[in-house]
PDB file of N, CA and C in Angstrom:
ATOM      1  N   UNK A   1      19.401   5.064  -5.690  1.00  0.00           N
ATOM      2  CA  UNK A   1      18.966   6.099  -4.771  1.00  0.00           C
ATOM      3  C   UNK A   1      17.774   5.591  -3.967  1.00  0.00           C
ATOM      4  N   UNK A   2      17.570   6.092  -2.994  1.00  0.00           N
ATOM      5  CA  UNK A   2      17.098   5.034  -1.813  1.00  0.00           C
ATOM      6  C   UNK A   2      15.685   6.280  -1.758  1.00  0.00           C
ATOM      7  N   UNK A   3      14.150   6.026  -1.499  1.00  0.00           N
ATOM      8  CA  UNK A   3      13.276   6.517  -1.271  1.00  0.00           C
ATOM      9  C   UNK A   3      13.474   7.120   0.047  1.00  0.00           C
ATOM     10  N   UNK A   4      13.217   8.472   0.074  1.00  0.00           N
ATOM     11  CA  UNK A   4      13.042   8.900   1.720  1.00  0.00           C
ATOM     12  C   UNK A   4      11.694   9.469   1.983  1.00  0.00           C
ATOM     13  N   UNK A   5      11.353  10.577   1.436  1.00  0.00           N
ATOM     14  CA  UNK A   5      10.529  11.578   1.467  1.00  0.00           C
ATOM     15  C   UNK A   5       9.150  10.751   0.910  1.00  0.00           C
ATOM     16  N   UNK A   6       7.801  10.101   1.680  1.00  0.00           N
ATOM     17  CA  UNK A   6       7.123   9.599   0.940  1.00  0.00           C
ATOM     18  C   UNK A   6       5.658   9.415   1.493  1.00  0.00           C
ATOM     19  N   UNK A   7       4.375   8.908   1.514  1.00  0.00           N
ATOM     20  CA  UNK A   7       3.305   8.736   1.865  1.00  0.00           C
ATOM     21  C   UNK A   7       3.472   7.235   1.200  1.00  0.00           C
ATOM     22  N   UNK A   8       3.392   6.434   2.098  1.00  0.00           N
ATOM     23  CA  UNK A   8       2.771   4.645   1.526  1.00  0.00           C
ATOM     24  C   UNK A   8       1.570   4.515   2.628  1.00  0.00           C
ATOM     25  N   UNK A   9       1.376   3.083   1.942  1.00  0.00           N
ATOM     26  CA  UNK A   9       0.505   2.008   1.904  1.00  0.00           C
ATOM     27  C   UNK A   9       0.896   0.908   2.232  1.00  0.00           C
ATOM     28  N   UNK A  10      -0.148   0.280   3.637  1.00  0.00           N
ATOM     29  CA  UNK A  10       0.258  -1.448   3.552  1.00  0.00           C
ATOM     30  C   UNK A  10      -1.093  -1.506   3.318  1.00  0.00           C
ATOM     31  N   UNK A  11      -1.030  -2.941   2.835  1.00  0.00           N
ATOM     32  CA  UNK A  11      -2.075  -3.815   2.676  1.00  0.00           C
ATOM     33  C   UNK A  11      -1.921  -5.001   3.079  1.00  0.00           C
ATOM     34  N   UNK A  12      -3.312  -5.391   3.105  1.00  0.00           N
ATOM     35  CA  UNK A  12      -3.475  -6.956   3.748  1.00  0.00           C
ATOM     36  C   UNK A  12      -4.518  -7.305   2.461  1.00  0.00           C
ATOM     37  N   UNK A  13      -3.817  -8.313   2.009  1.00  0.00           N
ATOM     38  CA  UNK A  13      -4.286  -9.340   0.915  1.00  0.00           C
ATOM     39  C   UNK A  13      -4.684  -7.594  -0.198  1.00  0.00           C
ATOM     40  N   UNK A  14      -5.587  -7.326  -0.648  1.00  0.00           N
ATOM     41  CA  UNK A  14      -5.942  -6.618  -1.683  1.00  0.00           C
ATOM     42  C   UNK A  14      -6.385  -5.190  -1.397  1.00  0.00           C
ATOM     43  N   UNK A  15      -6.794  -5.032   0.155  1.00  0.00           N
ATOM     44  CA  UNK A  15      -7.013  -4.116   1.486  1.00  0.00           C
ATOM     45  C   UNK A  15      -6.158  -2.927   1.647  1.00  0.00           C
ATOM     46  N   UNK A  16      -6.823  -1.713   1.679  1.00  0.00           N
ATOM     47  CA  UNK A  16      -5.187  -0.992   2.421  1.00  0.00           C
ATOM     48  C   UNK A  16      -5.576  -0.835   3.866  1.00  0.00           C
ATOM     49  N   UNK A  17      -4.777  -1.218   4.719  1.00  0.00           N
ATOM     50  CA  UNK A  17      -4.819  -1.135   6.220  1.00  0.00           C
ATOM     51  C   UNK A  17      -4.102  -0.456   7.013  1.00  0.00           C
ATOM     52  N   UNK A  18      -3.219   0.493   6.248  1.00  0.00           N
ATOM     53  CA  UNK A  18      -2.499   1.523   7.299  1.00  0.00           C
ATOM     54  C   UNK A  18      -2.377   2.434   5.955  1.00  0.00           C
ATOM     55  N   UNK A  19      -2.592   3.987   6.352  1.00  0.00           N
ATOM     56  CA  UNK A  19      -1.594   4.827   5.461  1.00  0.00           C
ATOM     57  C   UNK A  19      -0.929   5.499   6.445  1.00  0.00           C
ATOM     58  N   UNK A  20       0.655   6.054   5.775  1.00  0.00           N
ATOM     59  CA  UNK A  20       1.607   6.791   6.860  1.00  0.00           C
ATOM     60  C   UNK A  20       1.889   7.556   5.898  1.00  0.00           C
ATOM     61  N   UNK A  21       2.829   8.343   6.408  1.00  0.00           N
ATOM     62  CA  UNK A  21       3.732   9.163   5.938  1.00  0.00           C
ATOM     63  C   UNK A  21       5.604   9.168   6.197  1.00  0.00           C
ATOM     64  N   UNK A  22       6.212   9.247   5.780  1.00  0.00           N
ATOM     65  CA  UNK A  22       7.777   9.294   6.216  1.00  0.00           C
ATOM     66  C   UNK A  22       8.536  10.350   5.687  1.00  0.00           C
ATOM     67  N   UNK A  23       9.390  11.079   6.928  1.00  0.00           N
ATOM     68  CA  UNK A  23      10.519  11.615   6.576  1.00  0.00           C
ATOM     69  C   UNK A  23      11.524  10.645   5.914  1.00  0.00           C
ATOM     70  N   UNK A  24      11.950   9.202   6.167  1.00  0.00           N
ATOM     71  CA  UNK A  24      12.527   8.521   5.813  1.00  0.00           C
ATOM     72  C   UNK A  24      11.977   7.248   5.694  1.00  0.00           C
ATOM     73  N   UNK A  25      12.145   6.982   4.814  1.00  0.00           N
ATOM     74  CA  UNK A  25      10.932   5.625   4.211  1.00  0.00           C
ATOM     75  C   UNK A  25      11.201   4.425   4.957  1.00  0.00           C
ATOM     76  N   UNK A  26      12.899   4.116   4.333  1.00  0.00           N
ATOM     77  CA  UNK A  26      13.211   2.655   4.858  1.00  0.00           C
ATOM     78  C   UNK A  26      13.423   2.350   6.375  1.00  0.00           C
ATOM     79  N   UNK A  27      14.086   3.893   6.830  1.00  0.00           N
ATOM     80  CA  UNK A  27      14.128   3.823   8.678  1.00  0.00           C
ATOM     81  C   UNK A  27      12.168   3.612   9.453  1.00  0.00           C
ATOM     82  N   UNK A  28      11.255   4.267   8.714  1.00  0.00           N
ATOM     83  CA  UNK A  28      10.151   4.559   8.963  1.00  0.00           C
ATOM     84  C   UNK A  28       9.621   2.581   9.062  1.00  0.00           C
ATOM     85  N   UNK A  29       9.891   1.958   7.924  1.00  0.00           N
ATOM     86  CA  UNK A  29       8.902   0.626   7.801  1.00  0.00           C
ATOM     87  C   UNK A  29      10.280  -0.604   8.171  1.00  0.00           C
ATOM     88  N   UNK A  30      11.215   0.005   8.642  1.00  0.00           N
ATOM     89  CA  UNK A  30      11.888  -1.505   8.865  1.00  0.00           C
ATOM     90  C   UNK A  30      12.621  -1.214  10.689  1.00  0.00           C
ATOM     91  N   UNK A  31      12.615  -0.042  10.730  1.00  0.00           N
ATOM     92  CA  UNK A  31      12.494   0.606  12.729  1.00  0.00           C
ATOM     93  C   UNK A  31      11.406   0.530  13.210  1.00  0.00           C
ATOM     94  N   UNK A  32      10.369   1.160  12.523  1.00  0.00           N
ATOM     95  CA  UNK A  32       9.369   1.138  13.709  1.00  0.00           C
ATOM     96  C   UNK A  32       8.123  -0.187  13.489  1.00  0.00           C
ATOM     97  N   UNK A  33       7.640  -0.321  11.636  1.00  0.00           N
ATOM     98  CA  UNK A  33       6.821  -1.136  11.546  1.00  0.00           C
ATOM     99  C   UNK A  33       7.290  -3.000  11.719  1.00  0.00           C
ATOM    100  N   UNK A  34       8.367  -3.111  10.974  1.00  0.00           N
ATOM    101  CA  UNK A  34       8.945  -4.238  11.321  1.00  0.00           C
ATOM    102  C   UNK A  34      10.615  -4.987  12.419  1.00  0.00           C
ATOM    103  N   UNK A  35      10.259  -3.876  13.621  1.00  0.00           N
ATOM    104  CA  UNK A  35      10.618  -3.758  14.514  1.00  0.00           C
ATOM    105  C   UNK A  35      10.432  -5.540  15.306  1.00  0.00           C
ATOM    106  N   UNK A  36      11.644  -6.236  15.450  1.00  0.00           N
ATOM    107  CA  UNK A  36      11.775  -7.201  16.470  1.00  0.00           C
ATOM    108  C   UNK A  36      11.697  -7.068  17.759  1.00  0.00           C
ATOM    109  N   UNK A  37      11.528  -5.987  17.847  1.00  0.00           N
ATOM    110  CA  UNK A  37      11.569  -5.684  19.776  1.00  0.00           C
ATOM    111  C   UNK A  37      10.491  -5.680  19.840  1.00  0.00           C
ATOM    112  N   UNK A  38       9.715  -6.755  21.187  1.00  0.00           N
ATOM    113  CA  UNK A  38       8.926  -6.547  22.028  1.00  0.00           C
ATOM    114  C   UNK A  38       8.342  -5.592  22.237  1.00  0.00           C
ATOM    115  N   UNK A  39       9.427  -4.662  23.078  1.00  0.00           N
ATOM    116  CA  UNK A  39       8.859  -3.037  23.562  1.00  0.00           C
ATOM    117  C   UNK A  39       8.619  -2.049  22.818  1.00  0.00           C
ATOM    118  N   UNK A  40       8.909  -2.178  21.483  1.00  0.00           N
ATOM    119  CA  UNK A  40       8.819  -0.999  20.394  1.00  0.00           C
ATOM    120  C   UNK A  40       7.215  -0.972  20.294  1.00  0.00           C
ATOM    121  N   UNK A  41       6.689  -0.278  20.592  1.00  0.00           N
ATOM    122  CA  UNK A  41       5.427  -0.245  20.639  1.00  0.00           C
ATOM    123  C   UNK A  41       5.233   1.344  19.767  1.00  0.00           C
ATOM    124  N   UNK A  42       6.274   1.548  19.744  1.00  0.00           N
ATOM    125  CA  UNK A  42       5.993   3.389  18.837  1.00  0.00           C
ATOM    126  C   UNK A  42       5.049   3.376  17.439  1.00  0.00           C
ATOM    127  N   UNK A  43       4.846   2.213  16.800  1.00  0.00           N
ATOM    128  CA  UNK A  43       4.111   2.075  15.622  1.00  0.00           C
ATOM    129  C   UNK A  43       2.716   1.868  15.668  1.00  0.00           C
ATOM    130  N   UNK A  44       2.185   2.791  15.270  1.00  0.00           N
ATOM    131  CA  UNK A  44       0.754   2.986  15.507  1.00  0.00           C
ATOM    132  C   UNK A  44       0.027   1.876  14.474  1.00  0.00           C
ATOM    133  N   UNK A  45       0.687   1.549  13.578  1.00  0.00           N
ATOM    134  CA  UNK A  45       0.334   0.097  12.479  1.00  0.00           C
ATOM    135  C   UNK A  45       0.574  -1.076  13.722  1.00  0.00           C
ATOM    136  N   UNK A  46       1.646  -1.205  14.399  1.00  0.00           N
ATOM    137  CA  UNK A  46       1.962  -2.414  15.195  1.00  0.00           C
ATOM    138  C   UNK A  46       0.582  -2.263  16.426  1.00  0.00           C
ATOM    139  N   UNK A  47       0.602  -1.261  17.017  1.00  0.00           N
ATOM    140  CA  UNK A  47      -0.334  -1.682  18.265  1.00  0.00           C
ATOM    141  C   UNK A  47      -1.926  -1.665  17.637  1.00  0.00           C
ATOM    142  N   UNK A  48      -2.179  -0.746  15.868  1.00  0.00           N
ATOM    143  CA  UNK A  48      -3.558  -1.322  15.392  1.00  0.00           C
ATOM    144  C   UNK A  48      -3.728  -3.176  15.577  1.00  0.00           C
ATOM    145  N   UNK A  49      -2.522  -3.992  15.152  1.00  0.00           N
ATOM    146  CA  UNK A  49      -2.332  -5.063  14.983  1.00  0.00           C
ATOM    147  C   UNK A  49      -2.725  -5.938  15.706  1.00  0.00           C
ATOM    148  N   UNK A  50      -1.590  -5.010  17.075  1.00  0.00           N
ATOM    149  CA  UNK A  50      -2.019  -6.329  18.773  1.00  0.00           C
ATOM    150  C   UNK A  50      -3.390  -6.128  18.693  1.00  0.00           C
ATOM    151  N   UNK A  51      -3.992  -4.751  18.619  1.00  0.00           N
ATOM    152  CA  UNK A  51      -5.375  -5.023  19.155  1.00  0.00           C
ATOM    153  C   UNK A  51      -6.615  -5.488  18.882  1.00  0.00           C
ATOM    154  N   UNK A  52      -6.303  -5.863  17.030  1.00  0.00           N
ATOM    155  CA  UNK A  52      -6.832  -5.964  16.026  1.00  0.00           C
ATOM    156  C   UNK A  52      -6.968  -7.943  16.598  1.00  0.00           C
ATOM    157  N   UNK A  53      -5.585  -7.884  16.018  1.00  0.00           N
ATOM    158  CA  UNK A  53      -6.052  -9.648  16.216  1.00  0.00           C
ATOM    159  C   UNK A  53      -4.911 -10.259  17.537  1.00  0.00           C
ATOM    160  N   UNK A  54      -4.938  -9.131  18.524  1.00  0.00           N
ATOM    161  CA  UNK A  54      -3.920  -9.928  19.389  1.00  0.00           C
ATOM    162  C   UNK A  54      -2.505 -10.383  19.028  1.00  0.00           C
ATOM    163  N   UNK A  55      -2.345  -9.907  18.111  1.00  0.00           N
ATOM    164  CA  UNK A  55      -0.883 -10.649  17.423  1.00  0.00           C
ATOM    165  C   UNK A  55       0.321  -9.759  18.523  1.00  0.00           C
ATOM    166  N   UNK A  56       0.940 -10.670  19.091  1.00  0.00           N
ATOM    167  CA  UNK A  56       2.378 -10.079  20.174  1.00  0.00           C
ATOM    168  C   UNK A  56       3.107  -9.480  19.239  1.00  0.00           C
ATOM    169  N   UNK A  57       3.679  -8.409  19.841  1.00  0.00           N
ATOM    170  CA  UNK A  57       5.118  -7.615  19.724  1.00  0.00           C
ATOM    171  C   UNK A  57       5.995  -8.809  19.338  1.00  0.00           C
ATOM    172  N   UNK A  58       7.007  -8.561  18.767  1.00  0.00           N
ATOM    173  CA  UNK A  58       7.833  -9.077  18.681  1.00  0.00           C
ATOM    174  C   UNK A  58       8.219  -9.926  17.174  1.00  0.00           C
ATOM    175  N   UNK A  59       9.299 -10.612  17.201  1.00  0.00           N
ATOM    176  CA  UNK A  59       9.535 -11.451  16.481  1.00  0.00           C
ATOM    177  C   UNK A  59       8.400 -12.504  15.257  1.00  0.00           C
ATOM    178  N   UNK A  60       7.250 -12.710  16.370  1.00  0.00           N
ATOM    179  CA  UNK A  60       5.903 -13.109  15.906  1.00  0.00           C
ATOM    180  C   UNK A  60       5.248 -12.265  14.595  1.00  0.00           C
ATOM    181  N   UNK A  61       5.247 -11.378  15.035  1.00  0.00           N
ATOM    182  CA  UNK A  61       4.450  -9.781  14.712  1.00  0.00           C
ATOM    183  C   UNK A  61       5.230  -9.518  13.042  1.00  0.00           C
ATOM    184  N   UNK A  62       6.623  -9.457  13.508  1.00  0.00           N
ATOM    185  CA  UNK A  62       6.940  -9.397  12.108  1.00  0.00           C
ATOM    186  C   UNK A  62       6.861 -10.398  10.994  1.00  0.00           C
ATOM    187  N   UNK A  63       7.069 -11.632  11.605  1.00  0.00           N
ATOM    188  CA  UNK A  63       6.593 -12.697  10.461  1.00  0.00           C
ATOM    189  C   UNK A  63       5.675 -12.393  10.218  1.00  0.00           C
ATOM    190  N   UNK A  64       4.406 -11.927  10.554  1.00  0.00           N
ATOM    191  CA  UNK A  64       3.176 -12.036  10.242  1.00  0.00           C
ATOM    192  C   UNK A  64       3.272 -10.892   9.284  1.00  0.00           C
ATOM    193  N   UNK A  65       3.845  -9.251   9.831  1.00  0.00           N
ATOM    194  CA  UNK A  65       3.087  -8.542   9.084  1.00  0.00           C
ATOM    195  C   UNK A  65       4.344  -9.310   7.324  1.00  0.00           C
ATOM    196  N   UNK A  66       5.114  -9.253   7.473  1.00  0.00           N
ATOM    197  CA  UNK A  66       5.958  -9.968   6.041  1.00  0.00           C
ATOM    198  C   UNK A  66       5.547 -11.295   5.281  1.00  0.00           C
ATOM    199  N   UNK A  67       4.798 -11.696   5.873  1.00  0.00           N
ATOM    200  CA  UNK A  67       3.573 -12.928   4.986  1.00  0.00           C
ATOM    201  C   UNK A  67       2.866 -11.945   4.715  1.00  0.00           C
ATOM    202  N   UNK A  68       2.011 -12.012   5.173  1.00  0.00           N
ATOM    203  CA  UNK A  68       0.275 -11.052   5.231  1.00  0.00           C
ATOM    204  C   UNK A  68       0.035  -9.904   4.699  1.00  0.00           C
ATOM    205  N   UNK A  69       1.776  -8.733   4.638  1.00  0.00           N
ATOM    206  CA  UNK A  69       1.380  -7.458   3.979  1.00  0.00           C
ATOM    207  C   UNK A  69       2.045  -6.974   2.778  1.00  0.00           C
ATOM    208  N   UNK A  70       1.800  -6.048   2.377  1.00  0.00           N
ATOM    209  CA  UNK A  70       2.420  -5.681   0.949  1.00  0.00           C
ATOM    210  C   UNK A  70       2.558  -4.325   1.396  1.00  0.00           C
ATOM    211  N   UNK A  71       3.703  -3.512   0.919  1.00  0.00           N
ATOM    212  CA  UNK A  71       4.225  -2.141   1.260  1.00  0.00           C
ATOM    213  C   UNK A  71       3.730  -1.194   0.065  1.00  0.00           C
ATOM    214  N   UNK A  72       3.109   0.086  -0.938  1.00  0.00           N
ATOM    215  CA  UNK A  72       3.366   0.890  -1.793  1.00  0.00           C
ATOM    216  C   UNK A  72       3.984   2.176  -0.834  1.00  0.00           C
ATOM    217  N   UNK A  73       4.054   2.950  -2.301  1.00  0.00           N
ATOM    218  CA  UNK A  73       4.666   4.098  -1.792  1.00  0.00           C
ATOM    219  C   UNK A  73       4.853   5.038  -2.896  1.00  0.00           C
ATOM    220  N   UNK A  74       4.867   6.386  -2.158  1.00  0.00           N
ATOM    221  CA  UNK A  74       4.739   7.567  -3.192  1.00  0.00           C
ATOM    222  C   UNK A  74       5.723   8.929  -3.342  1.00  0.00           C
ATOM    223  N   UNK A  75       6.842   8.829  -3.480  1.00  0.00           N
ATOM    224  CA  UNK A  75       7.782   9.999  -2.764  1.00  0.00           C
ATOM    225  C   UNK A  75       7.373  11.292  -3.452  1.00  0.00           C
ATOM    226  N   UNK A  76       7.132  11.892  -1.998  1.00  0.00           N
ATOM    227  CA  UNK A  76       6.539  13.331  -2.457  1.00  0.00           C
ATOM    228  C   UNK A  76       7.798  14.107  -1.790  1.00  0.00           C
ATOM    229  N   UNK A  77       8.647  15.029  -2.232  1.00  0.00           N
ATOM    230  CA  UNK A  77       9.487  15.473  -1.326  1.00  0.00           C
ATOM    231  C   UNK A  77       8.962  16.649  -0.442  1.00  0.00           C
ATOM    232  N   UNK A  78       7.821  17.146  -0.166  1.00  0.00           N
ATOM    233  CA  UNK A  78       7.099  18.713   0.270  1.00  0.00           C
ATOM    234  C   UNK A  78       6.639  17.900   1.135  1.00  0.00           C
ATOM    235  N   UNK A  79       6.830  18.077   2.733  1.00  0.00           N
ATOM    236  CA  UNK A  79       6.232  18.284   3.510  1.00  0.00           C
ATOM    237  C   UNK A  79       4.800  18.264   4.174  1.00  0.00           C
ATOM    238  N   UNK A  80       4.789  19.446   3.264  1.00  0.00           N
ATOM    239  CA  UNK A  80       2.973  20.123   3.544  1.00  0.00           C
ATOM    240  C   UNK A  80       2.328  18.978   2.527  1.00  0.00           C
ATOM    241  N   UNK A  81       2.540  19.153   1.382  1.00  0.00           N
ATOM    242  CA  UNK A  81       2.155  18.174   0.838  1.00  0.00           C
ATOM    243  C   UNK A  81       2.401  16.503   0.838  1.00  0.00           C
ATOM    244  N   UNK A  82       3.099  16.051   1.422  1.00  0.00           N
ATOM    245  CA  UNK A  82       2.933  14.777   2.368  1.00  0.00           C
ATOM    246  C   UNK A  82       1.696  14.549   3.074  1.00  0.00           C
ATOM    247  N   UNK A  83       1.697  15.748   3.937  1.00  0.00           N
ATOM    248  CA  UNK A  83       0.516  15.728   4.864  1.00  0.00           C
ATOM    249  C   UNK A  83      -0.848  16.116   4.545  1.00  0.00           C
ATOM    250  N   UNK A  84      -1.010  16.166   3.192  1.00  0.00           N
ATOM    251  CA  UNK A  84      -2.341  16.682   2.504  1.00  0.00           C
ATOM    252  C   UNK A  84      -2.652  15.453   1.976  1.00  0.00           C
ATOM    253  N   UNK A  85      -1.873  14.776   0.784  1.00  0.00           N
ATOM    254  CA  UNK A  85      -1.859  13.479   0.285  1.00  0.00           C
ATOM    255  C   UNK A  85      -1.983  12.449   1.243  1.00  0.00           C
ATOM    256  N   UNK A  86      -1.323  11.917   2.540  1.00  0.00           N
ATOM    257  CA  UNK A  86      -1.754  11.140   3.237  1.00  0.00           C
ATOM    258  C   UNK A  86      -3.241  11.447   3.848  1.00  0.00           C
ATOM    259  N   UNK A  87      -3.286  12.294   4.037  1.00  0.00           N
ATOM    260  CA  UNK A  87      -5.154  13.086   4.707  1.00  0.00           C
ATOM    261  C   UNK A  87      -5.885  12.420   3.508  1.00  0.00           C
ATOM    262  N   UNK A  88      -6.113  12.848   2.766  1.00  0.00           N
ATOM    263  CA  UNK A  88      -6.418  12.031   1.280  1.00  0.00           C
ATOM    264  C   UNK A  88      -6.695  10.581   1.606  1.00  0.00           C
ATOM    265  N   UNK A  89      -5.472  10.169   1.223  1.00  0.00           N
ATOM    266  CA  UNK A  89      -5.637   8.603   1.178  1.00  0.00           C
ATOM    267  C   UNK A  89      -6.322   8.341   2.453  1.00  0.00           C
ATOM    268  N   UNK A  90      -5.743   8.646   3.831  1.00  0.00           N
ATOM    269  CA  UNK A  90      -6.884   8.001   4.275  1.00  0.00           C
ATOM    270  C   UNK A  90      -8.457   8.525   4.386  1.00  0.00           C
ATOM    271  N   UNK A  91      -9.010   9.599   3.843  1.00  0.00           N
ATOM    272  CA  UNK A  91     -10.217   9.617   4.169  1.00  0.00           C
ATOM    273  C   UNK A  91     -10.906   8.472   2.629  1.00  0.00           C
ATOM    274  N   UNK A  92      -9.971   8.929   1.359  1.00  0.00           N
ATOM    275  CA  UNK A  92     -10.319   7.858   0.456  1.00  0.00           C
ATOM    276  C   UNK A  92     -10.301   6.313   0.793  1.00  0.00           C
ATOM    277  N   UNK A  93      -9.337   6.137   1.711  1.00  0.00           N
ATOM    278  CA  UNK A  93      -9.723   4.574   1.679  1.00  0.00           C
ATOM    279  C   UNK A  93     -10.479   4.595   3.330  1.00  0.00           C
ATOM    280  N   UNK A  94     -11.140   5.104   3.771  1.00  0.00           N
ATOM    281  CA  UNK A  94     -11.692   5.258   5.139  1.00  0.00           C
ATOM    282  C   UNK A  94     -12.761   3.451   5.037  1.00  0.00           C
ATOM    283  N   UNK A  95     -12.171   3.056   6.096  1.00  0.00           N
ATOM    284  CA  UNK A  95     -13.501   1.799   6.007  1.00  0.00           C
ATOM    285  C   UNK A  95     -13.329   1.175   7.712  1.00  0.00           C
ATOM    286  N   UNK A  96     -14.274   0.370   8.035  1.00  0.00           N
ATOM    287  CA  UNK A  96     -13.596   0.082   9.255  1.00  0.00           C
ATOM    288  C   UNK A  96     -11.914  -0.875   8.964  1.00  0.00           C
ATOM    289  N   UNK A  97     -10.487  -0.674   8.910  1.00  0.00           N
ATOM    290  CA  UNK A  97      -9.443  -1.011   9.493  1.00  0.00           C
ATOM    291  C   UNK A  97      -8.495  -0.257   9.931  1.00  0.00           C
ATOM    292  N   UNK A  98      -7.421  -0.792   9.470  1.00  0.00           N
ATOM    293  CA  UNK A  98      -6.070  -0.228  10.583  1.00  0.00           C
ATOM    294  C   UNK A  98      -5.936   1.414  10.107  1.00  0.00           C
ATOM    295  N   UNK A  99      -6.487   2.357  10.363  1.00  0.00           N
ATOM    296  CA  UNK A  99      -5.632   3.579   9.993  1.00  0.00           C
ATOM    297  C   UNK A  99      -5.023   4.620  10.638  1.00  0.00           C
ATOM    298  N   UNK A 100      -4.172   5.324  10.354  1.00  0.00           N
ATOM    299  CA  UNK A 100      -3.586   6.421  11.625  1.00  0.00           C
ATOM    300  C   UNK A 100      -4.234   6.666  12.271  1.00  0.00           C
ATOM    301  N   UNK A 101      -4.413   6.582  13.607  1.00  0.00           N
ATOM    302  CA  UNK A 101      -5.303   6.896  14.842  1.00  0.00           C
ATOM    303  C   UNK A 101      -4.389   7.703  16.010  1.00  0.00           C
ATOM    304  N   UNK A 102      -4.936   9.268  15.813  1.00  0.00           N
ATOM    305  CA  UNK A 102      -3.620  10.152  16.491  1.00  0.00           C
ATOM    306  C   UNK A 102      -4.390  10.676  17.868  1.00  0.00           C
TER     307      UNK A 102
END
């Protein structure tokens, strides 16, 4: 059975540098975060990235974040509570890096 409903975590080396949330987990981190297209710019983890260290869209982008990051994850199936638990995590891991920026 395949995770849908969930709040994760990437990290960089030991770091957490993005928290999200997903209606659907695996469409959520392999459509939008490790997205080969250039133009997919819809991932608010991908354009923290370009701007972070310049790293291009594309093909580039994903090698990097698949060396460099590590995925967790937490399936919450509630909604509301998705969106309480991610609020959470990120004010708990609040530091200067990558985090939802709406």
């Amino acid at each position: 059975m395949s995770v849908r409903r969930a709040v994760y975590l990437i990290y960089e080396k030991e770091k957490v540098i993005y928290v999200g949330k997903a209606n659907n987990l695996c469409r959520r981190v392999y459509t939008d975060h490790l997205s080969e297209e250039i133009a997919d710019t819809m991932s608010a983890f991908r354009r923290s990235l370009n701007g972070r260290d310049q790293t291009a869209y594309g093909p580039g982008m994903r090698a990097w974040i698949v060396k460099n990051c590590r995925f967790s994850y937490l399936p919450i199936p509630d909604a509301d509570m998705r969106g309480l638990v991610e609020s959470l995590a990120i004010a708990f891991c609040r530091t200067p890096v990558l985090l939802n920026k709406q």
